[in-house]
N, C-alpha and C. Protein backbone atom coordinates (compact mmCIF):
# COMPACT_ATOMS: atom_id res chain seq x y z
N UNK A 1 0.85 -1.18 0.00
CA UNK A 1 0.00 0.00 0.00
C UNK A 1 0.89 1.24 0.00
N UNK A 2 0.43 2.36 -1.15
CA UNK A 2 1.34 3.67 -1.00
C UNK A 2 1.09 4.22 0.03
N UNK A 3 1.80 4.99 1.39
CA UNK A 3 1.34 5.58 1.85
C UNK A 3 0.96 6.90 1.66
N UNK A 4 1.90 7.22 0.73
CA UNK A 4 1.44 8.93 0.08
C UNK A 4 0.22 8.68 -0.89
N UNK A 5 -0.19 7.94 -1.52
CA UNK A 5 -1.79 8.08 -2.50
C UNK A 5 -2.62 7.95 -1.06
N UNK A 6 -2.32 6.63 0.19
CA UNK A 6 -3.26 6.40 0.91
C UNK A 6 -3.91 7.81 1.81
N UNK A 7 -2.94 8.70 1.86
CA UNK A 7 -2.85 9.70 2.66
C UNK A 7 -3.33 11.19 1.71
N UNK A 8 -4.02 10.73 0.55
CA UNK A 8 -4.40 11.89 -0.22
C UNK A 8 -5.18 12.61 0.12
N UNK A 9 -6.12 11.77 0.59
CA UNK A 9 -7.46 12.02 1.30
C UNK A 9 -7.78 11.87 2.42
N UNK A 10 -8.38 12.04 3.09
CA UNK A 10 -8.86 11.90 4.11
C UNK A 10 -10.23 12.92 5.06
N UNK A 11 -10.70 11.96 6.04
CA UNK A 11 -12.23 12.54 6.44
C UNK A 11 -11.61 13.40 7.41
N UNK A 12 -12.13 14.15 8.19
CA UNK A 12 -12.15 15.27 9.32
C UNK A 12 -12.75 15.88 9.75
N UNK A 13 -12.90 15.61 11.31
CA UNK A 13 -13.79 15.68 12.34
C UNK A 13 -13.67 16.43 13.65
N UNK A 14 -14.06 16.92 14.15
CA UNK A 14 -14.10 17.81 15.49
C UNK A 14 -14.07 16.51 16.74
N UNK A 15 -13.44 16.43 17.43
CA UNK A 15 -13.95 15.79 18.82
C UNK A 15 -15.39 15.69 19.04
N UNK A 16 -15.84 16.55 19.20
CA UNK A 16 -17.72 16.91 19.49
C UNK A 16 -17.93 15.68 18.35
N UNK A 17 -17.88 15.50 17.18
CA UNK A 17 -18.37 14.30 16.63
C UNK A 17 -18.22 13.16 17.02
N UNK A 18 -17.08 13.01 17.88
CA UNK A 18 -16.96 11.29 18.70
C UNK A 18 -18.82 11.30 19.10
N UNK A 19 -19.23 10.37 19.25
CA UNK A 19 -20.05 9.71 19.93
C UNK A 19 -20.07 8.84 21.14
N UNK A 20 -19.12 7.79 20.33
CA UNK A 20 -18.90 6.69 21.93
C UNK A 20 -17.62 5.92 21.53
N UNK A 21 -16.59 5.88 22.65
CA UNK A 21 -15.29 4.71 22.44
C UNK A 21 -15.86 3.75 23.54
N UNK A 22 -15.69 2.66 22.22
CA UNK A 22 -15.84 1.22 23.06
C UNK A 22 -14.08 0.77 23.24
N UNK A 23 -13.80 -0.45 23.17
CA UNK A 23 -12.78 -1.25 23.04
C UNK A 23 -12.68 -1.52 21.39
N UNK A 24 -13.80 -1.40 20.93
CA UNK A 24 -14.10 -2.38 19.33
C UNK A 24 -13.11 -1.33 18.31
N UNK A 25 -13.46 0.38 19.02
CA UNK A 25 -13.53 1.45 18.15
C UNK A 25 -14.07 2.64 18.80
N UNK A 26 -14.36 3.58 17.61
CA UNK A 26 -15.17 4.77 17.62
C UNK A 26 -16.12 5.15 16.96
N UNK A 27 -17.76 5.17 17.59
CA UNK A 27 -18.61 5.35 16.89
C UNK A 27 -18.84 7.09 16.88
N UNK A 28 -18.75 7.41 15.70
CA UNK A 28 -18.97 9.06 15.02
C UNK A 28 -20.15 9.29 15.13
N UNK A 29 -21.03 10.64 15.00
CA UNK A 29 -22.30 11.10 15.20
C UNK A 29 -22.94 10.84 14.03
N UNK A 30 -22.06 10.92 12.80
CA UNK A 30 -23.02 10.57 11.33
C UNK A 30 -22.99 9.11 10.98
N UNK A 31 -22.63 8.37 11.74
CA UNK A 31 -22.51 6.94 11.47
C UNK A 31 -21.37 6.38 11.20
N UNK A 32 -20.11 7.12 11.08
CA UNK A 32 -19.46 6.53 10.82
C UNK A 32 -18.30 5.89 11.79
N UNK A 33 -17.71 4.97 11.70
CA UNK A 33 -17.07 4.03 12.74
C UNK A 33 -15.58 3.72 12.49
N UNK A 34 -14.61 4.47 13.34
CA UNK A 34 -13.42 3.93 13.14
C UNK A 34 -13.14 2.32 14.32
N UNK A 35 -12.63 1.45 13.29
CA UNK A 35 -12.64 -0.06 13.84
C UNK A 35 -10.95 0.43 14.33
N UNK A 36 -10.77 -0.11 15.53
CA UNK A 36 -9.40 -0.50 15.98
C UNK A 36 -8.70 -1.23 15.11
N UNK A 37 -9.29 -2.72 15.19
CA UNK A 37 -8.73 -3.51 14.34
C UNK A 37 -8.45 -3.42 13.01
N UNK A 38 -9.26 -2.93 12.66
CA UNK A 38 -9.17 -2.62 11.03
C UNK A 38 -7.90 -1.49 10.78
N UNK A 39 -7.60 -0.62 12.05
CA UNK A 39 -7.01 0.13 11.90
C UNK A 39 -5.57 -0.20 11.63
N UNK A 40 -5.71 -1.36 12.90
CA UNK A 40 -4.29 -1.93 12.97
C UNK A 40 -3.23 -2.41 11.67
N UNK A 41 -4.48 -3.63 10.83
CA UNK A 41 -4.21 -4.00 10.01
C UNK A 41 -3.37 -3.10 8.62
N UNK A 42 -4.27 -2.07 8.52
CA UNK A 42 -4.50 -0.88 7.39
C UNK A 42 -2.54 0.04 8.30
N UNK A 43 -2.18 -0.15 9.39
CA UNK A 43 -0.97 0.42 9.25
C UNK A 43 -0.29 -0.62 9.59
N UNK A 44 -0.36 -1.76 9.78
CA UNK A 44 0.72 -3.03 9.62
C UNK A 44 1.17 -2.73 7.81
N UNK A 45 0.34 -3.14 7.09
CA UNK A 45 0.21 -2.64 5.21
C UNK A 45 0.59 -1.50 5.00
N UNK A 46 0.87 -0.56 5.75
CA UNK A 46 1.39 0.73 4.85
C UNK A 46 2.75 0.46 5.48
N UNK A 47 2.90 -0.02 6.59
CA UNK A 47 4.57 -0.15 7.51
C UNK A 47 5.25 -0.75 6.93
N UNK A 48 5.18 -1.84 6.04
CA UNK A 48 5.16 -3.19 5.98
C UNK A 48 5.96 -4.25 7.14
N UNK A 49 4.34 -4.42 8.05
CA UNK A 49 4.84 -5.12 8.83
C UNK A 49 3.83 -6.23 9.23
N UNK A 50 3.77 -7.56 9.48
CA UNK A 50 3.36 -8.85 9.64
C UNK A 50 1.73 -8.43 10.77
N UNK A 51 1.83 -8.01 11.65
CA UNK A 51 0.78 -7.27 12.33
C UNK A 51 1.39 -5.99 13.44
N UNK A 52 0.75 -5.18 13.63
CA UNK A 52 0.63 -4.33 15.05
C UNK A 52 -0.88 -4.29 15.75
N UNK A 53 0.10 -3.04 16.77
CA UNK A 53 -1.24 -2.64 17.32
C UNK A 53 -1.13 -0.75 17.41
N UNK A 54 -0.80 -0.40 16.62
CA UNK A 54 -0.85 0.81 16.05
C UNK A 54 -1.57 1.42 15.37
N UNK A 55 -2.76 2.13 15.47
CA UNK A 55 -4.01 2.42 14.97
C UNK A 55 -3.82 3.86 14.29
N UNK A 56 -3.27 4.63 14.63
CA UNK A 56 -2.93 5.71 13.82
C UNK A 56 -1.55 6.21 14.48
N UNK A 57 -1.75 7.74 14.33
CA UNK A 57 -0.59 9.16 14.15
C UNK A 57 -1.53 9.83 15.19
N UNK A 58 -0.84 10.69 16.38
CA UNK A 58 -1.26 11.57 17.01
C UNK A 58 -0.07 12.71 16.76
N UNK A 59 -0.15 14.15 17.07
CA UNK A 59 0.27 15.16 16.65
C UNK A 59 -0.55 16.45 17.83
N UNK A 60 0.22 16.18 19.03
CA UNK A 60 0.09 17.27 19.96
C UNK A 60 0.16 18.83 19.86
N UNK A 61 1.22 19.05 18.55
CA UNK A 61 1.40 20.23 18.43
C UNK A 61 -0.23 20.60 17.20
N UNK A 62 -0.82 19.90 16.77
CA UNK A 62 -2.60 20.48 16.15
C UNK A 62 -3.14 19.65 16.91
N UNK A 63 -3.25 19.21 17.70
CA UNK A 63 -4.19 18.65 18.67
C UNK A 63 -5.45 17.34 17.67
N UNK A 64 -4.30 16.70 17.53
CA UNK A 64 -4.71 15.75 16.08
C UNK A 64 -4.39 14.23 16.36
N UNK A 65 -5.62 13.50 16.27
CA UNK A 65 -5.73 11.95 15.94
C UNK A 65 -5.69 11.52 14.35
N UNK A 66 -5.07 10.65 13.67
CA UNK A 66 -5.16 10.36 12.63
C UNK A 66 -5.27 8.89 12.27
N UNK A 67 -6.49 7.85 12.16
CA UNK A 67 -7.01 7.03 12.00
C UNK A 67 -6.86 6.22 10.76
N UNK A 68 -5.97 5.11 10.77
CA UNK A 68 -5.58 4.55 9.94
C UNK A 68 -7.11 3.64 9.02
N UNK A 69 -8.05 4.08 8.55
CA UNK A 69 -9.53 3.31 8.27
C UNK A 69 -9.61 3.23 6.88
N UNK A 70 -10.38 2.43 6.78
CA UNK A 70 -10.37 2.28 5.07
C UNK A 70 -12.10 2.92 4.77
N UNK A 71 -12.37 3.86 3.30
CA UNK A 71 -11.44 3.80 2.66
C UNK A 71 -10.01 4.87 2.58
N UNK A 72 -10.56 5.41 3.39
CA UNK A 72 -9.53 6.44 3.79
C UNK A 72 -9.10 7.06 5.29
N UNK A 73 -8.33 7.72 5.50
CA UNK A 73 -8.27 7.86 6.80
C UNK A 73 -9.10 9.04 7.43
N UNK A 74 -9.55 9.07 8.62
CA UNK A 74 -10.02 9.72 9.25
C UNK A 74 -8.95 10.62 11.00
N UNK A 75 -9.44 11.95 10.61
CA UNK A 75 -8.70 12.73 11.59
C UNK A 75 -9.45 13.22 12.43
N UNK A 76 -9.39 13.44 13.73
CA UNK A 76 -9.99 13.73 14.96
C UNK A 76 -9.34 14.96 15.34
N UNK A 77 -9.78 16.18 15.44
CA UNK A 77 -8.98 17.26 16.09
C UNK A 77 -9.86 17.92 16.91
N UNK A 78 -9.26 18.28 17.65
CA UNK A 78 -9.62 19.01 19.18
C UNK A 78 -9.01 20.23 19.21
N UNK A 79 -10.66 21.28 19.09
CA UNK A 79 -10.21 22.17 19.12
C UNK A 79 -9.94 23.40 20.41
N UNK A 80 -9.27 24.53 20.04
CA UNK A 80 -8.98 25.16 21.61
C UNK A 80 -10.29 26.21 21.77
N UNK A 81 -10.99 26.63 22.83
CA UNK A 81 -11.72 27.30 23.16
C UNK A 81 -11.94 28.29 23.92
N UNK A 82 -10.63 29.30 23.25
CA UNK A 82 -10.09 30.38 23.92
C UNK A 82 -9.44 30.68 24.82
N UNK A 83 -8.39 31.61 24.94
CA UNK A 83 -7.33 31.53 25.96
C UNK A 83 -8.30 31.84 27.16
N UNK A 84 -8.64 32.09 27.48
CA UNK A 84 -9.57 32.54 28.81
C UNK A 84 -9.91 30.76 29.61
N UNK A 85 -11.37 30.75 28.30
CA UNK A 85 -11.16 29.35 28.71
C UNK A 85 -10.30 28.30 28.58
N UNK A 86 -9.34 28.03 28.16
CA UNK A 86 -8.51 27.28 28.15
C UNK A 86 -7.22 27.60 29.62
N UNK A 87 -7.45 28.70 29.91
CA UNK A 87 -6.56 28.81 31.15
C UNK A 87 -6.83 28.01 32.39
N UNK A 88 -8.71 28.50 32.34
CA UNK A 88 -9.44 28.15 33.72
C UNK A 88 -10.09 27.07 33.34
N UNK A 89 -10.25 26.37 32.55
CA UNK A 89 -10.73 24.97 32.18
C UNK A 89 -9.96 23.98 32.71
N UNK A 90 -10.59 22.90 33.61
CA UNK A 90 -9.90 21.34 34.28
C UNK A 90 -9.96 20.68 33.51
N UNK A 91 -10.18 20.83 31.47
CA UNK A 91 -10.08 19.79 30.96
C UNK A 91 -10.02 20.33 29.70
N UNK A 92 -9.03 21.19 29.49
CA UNK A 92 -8.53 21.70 28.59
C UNK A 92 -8.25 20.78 27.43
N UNK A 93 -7.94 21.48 26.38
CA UNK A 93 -7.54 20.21 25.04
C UNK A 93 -6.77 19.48 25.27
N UNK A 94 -5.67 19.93 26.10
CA UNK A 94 -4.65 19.27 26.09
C UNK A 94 -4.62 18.20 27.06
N UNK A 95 -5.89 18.57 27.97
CA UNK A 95 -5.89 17.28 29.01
C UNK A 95 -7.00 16.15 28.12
N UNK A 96 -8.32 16.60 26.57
CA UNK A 96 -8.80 16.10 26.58
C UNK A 96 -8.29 15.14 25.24
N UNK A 97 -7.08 15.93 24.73
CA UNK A 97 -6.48 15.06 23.90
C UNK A 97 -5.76 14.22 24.63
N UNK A 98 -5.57 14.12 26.14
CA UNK A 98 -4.49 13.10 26.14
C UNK A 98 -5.80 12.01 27.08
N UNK A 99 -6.71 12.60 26.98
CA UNK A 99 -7.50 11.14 28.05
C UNK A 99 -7.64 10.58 26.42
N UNK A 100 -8.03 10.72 24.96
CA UNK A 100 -8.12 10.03 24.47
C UNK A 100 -6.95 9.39 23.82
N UNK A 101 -5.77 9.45 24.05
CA UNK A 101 -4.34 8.68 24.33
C UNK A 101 -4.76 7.69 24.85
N UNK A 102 -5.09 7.94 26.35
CA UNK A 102 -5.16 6.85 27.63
C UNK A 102 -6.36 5.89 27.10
N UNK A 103 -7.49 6.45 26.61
CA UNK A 103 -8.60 4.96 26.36
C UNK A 103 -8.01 4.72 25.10
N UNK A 104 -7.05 5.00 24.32
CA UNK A 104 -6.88 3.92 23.09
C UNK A 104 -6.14 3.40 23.58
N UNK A 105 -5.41 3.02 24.71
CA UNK A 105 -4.43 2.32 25.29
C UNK A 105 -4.76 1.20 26.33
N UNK A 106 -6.13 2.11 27.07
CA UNK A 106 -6.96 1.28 27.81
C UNK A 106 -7.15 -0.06 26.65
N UNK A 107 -7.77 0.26 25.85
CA UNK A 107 -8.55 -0.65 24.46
C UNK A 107 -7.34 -1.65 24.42
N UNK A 108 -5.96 -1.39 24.20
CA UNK A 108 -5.21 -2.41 23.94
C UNK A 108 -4.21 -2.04 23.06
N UNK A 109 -4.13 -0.65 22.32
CA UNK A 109 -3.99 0.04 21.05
C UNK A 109 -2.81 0.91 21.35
N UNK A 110 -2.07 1.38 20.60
CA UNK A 110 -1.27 2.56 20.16
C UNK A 110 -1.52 3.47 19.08
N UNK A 111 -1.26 4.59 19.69
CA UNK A 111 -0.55 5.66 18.08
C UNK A 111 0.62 6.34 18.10
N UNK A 112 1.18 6.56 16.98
CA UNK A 112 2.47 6.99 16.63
C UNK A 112 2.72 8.25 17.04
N UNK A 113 3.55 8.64 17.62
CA UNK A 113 3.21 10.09 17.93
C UNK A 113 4.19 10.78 16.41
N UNK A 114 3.60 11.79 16.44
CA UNK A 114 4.33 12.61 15.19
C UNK A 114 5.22 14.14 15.27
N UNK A 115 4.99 14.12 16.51
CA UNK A 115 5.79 15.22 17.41
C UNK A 115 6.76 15.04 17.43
């Protein structure tokens, strides 16, 4: 698999569109579903490697998930909600990008960091 054609495209999404993380995945508000597993597979094939458990690319400095899914990939970004609030907020982006670190890890999973 190329990874530069695979990476031409891709979907993109706000946090607020998560819906629900199971273990399985992530169910989106319009229906759509990033599979763990599927994820895994889809960057074992671009790595070339026999299997992982590496589901995408995270990128702290845009506050960015990047979802290895077929047919294309899907990106998760979290956005900031003003310096004000973001000062006095207990769950700032940066704390809410990293709880979703911790449940893809809970799940069993990794991502690459790109930082």
């Amino acid at each position: 698999m190329d990874k530069d054609k695979y990476f031409s495209e891709y979907e993109a999404f706000t946090e607020n569109e998560m819906l629900e993380i199971t273990v399985q995945g992530i169910a989106l508000k319009n229906g759509m579903y990033i599979d763990f597993a599927e994820c895994a597979e889809v960057w074992a094939k671009v790595n070339s490697l026999e299997e992982s458990k590496c589901i995408g690319e995270r990128n702290i400095i845009d506050s960015s998930f990047t979802f290895y899914t077929l047919p294309k990939p899907i990106m998760i970004k979290f956005l900031k909600k003003g310096k004000l609030a973001e000062f006095f907020s207990k769950n700032d982006t940066r704390h809410r990008f990293h709880n979703l670190q911790l449940k893809i890890i809970e799940c069993g999973y990794r991502t690459y960091d790109m930082t």
